[in-house]
Protein backbone atom coordinates (compact mmCIF):
# COMPACT_ATOMS: atom_id res chain seq x y z
CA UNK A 1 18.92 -44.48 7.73
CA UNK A 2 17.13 -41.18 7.23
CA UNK A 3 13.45 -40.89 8.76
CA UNK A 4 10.23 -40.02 6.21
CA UNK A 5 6.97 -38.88 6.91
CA UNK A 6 4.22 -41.43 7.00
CA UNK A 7 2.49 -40.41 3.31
CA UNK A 8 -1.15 -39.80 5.32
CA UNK A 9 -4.22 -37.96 4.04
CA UNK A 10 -3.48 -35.64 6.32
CA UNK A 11 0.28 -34.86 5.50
CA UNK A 12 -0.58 -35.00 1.83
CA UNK A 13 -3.96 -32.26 2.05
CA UNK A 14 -1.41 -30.67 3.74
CA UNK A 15 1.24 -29.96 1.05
CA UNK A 16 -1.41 -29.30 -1.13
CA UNK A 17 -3.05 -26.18 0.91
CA UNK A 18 -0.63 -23.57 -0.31
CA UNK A 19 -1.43 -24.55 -4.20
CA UNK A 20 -4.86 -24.54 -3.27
CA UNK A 21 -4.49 -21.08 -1.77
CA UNK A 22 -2.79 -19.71 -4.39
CA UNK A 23 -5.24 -21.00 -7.32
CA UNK A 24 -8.12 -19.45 -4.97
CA UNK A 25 -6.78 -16.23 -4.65
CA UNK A 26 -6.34 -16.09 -8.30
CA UNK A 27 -9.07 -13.76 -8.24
CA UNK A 28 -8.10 -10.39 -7.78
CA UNK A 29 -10.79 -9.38 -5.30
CA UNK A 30 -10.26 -12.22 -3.34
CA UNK A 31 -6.78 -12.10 -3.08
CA UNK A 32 -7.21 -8.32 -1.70
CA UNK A 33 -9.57 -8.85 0.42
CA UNK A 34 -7.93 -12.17 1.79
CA UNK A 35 -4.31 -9.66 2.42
CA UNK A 36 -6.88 -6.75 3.96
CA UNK A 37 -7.81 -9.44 6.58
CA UNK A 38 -4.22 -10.63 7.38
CA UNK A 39 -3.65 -7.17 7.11
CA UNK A 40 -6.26 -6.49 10.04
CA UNK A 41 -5.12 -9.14 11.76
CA UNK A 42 -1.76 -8.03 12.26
CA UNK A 43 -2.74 -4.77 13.38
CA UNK A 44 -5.02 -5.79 16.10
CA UNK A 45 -2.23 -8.04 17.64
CA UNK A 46 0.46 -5.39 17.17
CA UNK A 47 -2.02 -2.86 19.16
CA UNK A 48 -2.82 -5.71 21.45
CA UNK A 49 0.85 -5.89 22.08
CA UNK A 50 1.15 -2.67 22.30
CA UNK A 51 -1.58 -2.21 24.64
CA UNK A 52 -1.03 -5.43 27.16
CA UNK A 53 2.80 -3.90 27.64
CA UNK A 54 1.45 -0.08 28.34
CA UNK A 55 -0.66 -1.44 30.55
CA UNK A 56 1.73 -3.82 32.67
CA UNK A 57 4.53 -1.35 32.43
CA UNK A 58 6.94 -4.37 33.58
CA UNK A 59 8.07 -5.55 30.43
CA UNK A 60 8.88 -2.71 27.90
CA UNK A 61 11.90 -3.93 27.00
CA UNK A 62 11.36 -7.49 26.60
CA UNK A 63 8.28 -7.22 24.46
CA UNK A 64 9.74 -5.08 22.48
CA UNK A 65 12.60 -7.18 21.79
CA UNK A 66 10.07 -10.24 21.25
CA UNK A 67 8.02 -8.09 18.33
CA UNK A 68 11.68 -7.37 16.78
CA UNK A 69 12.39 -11.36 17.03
CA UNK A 70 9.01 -11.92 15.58
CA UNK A 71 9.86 -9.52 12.60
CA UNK A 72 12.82 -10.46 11.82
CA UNK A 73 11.86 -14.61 11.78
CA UNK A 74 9.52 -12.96 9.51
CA UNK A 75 11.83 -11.65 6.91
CA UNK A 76 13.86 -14.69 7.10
CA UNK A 77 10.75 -16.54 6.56
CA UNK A 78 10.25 -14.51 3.22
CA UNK A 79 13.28 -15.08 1.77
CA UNK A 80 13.21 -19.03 2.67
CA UNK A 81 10.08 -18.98 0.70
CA UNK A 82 11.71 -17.48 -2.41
CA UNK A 83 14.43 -19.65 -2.54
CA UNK A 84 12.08 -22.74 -2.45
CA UNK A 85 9.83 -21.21 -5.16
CA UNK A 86 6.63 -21.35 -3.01
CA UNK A 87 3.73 -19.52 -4.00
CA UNK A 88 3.91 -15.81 -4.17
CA UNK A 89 0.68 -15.25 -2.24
CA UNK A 90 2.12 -17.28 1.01
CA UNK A 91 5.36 -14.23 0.79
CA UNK A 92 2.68 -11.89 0.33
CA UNK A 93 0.72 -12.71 3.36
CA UNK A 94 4.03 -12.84 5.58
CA UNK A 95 4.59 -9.17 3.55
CA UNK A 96 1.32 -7.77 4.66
CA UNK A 97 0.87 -9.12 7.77
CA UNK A 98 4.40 -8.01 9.22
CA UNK A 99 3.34 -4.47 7.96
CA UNK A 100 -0.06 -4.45 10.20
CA UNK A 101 2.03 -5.68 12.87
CA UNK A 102 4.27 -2.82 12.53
CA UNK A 103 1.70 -0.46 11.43
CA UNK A 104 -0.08 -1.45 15.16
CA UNK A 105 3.13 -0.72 17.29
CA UNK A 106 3.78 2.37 15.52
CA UNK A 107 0.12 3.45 16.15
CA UNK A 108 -0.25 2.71 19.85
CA UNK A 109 3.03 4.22 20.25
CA UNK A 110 1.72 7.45 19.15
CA UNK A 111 -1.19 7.32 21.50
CA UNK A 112 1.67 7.68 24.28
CA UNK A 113 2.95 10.32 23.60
C-alpha cells in the first residue's frame, strides 16, 4: 500500500505557487526585475561565502567543495525541472541565481589577490 499526501489547503496552495508565479511574471518587467533580485541574492551569499571562509582561514577547502555541491545540485535541479515540464521561470530562477552565486565567488576571489 503506497502512502498519499493528505489533499490539505495547504498542500494544494502549494502546487499551485509555481503556476501562480509563472502567470505573474508574465510581465516582462516583472519577470526582470523578479531574476535581478534572485540575481542579487545570489551574489550577496556567494560574497558572504566568500568572505566568512577568508576570514576563518580554516576551511578553504571544505567550503569550497560545499559551493561546488551546491552548484552542481543546482544543475541537476534544472534539468529535473525540464523533464517534468515545470514552468520555465522556476529553471530560470535556479539559472540566474547559480550565476550570482558564481559571479560572488569569482568576485571576492579577485579581491585576494
Amino acid at each position: 500500500m503506497t502512502l498519499r499526501m493528505q489533499k490539505t489547503v495547504l498542500y494544494k496552495s502549494s502546487e499551485k505557487i509555481l503556476d501562480r508565479l509563472a502567470s505573474w511574471a508574465a510581465n516582462p518587467w516583472r519577470r526582470y526585475s523578479l531574476l535581478v533580485i534572485i540575481f542579487l541574492i545570489g551574489f550577496l551569499i556567494g560574497s558572504s561565502l566568500g568572505m566568512i571562509n577568508g576570514v576563518l582561514a580554516l576551511m578553504d577547502p571544505v567550503g569550497a567543495l560545499i559551493a561546488l555541491i551546491f552548484l552542481e545540485l543546482l544543475i541537476k535541479a534544472r534539468f529535473v525541472f525540464l523533464k517534468q515540464n515545470k514552468p520555465i521561470i522556476l529553471i530560470r530562477v535556479f539559472d540566474i541565481f547559480r550565476i550570482g552565486l558564481a559571479y560572488g565567488l569569482f568576485s571576492e576571489g579577485l579581491k585576494l589577490l
